[in-house]
N, C-alpha and C. Protein backbone atom coordinates (compact mmCIF):
# COMPACT_ATOMS: atom_id res chain seq x y z
N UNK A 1 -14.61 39.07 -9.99
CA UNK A 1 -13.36 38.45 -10.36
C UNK A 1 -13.14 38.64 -11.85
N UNK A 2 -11.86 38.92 -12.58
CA UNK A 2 -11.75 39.68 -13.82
C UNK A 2 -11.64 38.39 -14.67
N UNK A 3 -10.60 37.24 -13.82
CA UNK A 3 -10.09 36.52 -14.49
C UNK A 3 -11.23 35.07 -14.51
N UNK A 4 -10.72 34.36 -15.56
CA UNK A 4 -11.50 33.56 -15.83
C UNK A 4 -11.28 32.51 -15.05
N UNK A 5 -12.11 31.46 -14.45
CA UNK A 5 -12.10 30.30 -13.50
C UNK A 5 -11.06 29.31 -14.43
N UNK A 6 -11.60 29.52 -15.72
CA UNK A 6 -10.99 28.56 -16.41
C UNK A 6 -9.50 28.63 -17.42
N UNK A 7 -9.03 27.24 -16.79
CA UNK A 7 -7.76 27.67 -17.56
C UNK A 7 -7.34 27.23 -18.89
N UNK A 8 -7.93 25.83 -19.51
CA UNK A 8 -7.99 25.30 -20.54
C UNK A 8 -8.48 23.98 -20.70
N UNK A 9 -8.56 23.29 -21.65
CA UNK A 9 -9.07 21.90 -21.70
C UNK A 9 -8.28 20.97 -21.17
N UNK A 10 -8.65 20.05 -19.97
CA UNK A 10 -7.91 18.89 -20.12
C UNK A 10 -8.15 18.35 -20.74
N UNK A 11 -9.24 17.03 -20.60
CA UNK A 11 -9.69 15.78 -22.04
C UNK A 11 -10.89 16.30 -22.14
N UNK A 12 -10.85 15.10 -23.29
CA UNK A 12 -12.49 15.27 -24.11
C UNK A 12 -12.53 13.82 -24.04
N UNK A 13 -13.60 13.06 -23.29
CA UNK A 13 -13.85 12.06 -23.23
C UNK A 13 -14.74 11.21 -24.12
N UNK A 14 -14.38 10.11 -24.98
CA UNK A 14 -15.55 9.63 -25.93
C UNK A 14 -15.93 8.06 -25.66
N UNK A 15 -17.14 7.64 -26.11
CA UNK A 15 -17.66 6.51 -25.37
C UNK A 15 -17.21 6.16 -26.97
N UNK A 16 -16.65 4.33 -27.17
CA UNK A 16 -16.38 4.15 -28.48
C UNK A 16 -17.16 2.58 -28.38
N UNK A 17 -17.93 2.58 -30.10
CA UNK A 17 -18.15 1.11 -30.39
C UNK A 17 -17.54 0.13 -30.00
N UNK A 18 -16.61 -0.22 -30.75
CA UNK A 18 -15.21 -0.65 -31.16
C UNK A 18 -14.35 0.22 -30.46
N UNK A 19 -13.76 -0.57 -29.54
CA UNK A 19 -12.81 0.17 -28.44
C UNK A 19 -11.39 -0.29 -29.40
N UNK A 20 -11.41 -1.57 -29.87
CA UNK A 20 -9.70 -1.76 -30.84
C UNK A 20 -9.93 -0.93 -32.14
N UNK A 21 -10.89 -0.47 -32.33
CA UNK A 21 -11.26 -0.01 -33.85
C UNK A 21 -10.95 1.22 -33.24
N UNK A 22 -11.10 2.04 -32.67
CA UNK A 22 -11.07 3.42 -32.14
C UNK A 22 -9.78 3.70 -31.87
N UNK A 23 -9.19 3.05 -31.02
CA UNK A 23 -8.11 2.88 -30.56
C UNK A 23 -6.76 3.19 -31.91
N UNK A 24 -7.25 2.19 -32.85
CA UNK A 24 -6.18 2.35 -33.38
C UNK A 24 -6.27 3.62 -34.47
N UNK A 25 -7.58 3.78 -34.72
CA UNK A 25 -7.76 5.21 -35.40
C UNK A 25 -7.16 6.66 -34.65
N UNK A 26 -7.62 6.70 -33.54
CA UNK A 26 -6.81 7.77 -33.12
C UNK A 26 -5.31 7.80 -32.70
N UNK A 27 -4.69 7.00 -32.49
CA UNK A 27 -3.27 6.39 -32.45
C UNK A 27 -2.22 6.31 -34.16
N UNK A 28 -3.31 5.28 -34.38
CA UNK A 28 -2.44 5.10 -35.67
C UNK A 28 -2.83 5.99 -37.05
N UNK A 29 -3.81 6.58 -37.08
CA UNK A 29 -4.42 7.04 -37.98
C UNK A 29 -4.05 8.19 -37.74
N UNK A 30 -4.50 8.93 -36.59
CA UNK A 30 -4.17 10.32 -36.08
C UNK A 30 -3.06 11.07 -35.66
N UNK A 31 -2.27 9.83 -35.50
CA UNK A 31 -0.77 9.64 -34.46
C UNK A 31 -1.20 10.39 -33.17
N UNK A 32 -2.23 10.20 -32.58
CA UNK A 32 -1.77 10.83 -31.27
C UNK A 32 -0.95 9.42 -30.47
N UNK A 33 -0.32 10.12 -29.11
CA UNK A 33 0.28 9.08 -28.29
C UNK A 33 -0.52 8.54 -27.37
N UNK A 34 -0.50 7.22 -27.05
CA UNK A 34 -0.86 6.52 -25.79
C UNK A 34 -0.23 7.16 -24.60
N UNK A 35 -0.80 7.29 -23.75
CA UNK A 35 -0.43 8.32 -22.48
C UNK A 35 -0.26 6.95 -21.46
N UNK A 36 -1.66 6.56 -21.59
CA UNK A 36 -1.78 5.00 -20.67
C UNK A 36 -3.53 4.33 -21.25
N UNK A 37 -3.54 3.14 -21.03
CA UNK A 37 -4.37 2.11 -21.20
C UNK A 37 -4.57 1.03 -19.66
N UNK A 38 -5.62 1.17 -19.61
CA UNK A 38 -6.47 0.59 -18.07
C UNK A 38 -7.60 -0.52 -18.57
N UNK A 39 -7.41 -1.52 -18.06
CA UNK A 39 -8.92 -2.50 -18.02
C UNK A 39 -9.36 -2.11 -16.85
N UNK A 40 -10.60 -1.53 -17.02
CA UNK A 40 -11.56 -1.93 -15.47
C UNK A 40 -12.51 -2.44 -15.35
N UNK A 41 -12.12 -3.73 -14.64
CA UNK A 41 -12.89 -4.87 -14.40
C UNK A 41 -14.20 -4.90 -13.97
N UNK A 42 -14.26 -3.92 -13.15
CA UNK A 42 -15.29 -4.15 -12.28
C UNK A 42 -16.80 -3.20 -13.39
N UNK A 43 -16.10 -2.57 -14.34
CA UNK A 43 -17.19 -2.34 -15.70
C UNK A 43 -16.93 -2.85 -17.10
N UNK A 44 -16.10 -3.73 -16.94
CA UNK A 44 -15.92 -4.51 -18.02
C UNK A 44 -15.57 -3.18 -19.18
N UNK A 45 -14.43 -2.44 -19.16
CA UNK A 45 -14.15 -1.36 -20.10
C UNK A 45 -12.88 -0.73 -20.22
N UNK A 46 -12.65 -0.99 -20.97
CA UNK A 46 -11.38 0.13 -21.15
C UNK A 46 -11.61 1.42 -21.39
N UNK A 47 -10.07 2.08 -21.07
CA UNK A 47 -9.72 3.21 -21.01
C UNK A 47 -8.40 3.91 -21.84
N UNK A 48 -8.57 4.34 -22.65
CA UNK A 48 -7.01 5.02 -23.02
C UNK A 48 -7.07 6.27 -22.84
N UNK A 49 -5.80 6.64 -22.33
CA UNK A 49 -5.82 8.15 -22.49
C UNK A 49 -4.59 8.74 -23.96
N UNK A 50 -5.19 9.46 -24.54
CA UNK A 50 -3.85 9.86 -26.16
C UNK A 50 -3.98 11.44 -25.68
N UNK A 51 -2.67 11.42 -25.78
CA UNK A 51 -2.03 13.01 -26.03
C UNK A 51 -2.12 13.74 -27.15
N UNK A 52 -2.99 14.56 -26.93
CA UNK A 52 -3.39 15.71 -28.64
C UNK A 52 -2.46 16.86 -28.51
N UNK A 53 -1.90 16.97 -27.06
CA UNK A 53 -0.79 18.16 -27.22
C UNK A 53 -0.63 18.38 -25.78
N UNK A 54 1.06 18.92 -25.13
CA UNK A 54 1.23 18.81 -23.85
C UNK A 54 -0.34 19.43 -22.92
N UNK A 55 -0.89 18.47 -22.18
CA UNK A 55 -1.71 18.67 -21.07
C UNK A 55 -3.26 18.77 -21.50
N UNK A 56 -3.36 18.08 -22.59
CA UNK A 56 -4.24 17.95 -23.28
C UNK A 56 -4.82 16.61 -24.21
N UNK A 57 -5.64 16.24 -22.97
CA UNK A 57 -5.60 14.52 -23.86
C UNK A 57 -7.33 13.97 -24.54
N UNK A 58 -7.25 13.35 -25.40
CA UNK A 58 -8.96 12.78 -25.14
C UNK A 58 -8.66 11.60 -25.12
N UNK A 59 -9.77 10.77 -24.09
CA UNK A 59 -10.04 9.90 -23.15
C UNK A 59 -11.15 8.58 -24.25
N UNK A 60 -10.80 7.36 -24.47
CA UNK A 60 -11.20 7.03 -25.33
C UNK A 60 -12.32 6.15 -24.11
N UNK A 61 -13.57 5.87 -24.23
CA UNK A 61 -14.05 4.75 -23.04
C UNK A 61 -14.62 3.24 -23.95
N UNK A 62 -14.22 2.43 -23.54
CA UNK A 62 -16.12 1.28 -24.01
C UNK A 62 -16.25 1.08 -22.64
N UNK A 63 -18.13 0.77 -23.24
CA UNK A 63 -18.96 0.81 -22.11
C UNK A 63 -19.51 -0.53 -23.15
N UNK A 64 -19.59 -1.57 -22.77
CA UNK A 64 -20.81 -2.67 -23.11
C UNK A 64 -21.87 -1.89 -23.17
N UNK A 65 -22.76 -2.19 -24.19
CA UNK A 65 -24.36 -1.56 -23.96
C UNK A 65 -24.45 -0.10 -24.69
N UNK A 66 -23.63 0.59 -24.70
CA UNK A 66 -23.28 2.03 -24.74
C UNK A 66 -24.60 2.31 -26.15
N UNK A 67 -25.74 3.20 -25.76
CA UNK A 67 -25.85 3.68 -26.82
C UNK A 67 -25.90 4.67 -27.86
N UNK A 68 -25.76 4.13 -29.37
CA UNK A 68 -25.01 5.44 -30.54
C UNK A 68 -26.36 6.58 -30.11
N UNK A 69 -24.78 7.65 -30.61
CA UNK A 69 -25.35 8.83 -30.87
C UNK A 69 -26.46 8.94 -31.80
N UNK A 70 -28.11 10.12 -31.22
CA UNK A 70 -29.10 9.92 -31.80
C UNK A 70 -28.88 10.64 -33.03
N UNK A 71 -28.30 11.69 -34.15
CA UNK A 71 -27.84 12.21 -34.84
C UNK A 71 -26.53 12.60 -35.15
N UNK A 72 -26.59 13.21 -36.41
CA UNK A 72 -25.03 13.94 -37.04
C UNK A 72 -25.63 14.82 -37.77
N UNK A 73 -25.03 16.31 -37.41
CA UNK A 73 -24.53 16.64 -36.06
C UNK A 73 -25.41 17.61 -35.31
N UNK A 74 -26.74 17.66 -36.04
CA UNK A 74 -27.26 18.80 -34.66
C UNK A 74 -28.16 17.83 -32.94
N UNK A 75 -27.37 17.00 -32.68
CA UNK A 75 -28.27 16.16 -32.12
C UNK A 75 -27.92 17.63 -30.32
N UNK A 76 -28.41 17.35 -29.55
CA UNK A 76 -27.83 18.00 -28.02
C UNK A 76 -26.63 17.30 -27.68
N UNK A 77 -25.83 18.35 -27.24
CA UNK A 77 -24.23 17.69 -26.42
C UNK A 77 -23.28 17.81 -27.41
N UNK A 78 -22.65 17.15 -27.24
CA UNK A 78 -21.52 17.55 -28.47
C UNK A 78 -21.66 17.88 -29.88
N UNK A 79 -21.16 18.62 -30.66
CA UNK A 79 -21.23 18.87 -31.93
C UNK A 79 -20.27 18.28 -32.66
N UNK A 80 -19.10 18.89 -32.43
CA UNK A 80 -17.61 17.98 -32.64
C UNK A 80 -16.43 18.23 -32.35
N UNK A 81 -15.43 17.79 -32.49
CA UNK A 81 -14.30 17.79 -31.96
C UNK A 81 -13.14 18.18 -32.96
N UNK A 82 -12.53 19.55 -32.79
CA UNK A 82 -12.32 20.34 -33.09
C UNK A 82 -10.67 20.33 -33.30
N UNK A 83 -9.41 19.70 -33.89
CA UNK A 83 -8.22 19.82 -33.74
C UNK A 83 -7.64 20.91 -34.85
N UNK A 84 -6.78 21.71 -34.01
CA UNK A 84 -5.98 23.02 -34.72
C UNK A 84 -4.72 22.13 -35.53
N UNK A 85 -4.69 22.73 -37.42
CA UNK A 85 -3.17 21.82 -37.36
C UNK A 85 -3.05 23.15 -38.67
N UNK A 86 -1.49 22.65 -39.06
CA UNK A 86 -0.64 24.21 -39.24
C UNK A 86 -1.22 24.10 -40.86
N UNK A 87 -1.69 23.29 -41.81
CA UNK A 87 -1.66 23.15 -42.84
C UNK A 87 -3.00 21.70 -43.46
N UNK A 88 -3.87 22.57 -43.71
CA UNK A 88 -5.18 21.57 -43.43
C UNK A 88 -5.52 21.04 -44.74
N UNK A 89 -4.68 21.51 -46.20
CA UNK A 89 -4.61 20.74 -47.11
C UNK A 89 -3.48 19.74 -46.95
N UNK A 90 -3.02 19.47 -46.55
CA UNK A 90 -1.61 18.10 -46.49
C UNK A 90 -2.34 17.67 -44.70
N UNK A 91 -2.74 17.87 -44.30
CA UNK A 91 -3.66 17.26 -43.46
C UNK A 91 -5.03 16.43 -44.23
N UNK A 92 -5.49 17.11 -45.14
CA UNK A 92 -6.65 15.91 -45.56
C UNK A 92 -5.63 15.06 -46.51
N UNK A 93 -4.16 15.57 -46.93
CA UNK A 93 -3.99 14.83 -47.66
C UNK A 93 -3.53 13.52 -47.03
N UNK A 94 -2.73 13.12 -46.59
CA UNK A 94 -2.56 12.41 -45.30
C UNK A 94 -3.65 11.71 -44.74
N UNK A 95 -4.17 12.50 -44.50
CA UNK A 95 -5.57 11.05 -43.86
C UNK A 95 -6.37 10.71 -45.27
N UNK A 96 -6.59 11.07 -46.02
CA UNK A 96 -7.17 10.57 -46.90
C UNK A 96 -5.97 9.23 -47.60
N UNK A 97 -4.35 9.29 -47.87
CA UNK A 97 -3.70 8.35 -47.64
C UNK A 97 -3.94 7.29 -46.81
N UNK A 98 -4.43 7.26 -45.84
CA UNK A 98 -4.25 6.52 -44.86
C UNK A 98 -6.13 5.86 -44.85
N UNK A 99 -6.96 6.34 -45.58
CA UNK A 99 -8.19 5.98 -46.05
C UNK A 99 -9.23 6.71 -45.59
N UNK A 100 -9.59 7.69 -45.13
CA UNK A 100 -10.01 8.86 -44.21
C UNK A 100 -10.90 9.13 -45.36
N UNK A 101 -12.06 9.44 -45.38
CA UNK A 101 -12.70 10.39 -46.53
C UNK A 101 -13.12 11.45 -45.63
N UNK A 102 -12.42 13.12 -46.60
CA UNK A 102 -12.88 13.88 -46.38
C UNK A 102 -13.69 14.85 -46.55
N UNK A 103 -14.47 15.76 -45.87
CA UNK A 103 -15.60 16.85 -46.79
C UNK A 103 -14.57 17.57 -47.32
N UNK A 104 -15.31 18.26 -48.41
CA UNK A 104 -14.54 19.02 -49.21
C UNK A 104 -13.89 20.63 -48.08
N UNK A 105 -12.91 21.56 -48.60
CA UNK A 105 -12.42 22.25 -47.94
C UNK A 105 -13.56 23.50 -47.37
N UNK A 106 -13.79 24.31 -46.68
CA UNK A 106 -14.45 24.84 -46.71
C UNK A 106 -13.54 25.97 -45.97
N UNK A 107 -14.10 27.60 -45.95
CA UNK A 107 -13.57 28.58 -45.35
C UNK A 107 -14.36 29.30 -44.21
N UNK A 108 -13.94 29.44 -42.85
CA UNK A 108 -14.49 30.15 -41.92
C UNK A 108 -14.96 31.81 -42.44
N UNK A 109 -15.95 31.85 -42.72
CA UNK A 109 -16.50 33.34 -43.15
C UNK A 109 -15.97 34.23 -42.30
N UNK A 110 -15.79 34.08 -40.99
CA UNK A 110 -15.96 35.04 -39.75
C UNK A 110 -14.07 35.55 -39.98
N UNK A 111 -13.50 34.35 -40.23
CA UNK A 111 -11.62 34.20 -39.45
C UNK A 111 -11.12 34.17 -41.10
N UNK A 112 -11.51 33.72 -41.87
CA UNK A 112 -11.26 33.38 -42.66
C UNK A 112 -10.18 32.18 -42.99
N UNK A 113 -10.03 31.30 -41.65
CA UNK A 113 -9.52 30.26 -41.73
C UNK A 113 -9.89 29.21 -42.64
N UNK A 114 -9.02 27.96 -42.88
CA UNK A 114 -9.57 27.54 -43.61
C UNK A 114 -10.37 25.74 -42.45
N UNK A 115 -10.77 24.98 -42.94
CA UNK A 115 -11.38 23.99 -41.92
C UNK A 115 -11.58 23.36 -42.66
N UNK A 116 -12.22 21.85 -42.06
CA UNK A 116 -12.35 20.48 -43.52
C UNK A 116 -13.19 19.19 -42.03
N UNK A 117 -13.92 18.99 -42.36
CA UNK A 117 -14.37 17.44 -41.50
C UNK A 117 -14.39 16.47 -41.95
N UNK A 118 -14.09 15.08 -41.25
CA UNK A 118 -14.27 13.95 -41.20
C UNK A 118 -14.92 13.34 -40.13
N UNK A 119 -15.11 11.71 -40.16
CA UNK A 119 -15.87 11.31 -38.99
C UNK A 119 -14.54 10.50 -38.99
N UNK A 120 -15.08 10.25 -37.36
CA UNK A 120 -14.13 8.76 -36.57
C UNK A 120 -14.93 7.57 -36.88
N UNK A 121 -14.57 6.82 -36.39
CA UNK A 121 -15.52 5.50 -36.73
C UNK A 121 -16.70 4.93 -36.15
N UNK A 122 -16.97 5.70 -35.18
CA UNK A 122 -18.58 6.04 -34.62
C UNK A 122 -19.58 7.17 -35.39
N UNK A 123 -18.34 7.57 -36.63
CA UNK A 123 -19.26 8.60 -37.06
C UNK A 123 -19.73 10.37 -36.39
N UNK A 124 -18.50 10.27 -35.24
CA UNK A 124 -18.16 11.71 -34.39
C UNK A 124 -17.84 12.32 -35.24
N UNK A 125 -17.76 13.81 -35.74
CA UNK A 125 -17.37 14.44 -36.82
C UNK A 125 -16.14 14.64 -36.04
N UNK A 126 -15.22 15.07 -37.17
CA UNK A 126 -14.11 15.74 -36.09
C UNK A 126 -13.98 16.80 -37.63
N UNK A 127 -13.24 17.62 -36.81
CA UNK A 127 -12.59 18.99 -37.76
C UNK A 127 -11.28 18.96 -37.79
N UNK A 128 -10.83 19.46 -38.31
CA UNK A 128 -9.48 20.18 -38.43
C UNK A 128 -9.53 21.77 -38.80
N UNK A 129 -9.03 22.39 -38.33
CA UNK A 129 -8.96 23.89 -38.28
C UNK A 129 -7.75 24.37 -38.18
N UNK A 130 -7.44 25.66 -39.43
CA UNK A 130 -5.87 25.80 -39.66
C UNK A 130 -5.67 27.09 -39.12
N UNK A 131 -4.51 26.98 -38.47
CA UNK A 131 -4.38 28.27 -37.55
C UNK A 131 -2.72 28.19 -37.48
């Protein structure tokens, strides 16, 4: 078969400390949109789903109990979470407005793009990558 099984990302699912602390970081901080928000009872946890771009969402969870990630960032499993945006200096500038500290700019050797990280408030790195 030539073609690939796969067609693209739906979500990226993250287990969060602070489910209102998270919540409002990727919402209000990030502006993504609320898609929908679920209590489920029967695990005592919420759920949001935010829109990072049509058909493409990450999935915010709490889990009571949940425990932190054993490192940053070479631990196994995720490394980080990766968002494309058109202009990645007025992107740190902007979140750093909004209280964000960011690593300094750095350049993809390979693409020669440019890229920059921050953490969420579990301390997930996230990127930004300009394309």
């Amino acid at each position: 078969m030539d073609e690939s099984l796969l067609r693209g990302i739906h979500h990226v699912a993250l287990i969060c400390s602070d489910y209102a602390r998270s919540k409002a970081f990727y919402s209000e901080t990030l502006g993504l949109r609320i898609v929908r928000e679920v209590y489920r009872e029967a695990r005592d946890s919420w759920k949001c789903d935010l829109e990072v771009s049509p058909g493409v969402q990450l999935e915010l969870f709490s889990f009571p109990g949940a425990p932190p990630r054993p490192s940053w960032p070479e631990a196994q499993g995720l490394r980080h979470l990766a968002f494309v945006v058109a202009d990645v200096e007025a992107a740190v500038a902007a979140l750093t407005a909004r209280g964000v500290a960011c690593e300094p700019l750095r350049v993809d050797e390979h693409t020669g793009r440019r890229f920059v990280f921050f953490a969420d408030p579990d301390g997930l790195p996230i990127e930004l990558y300009e394309a």
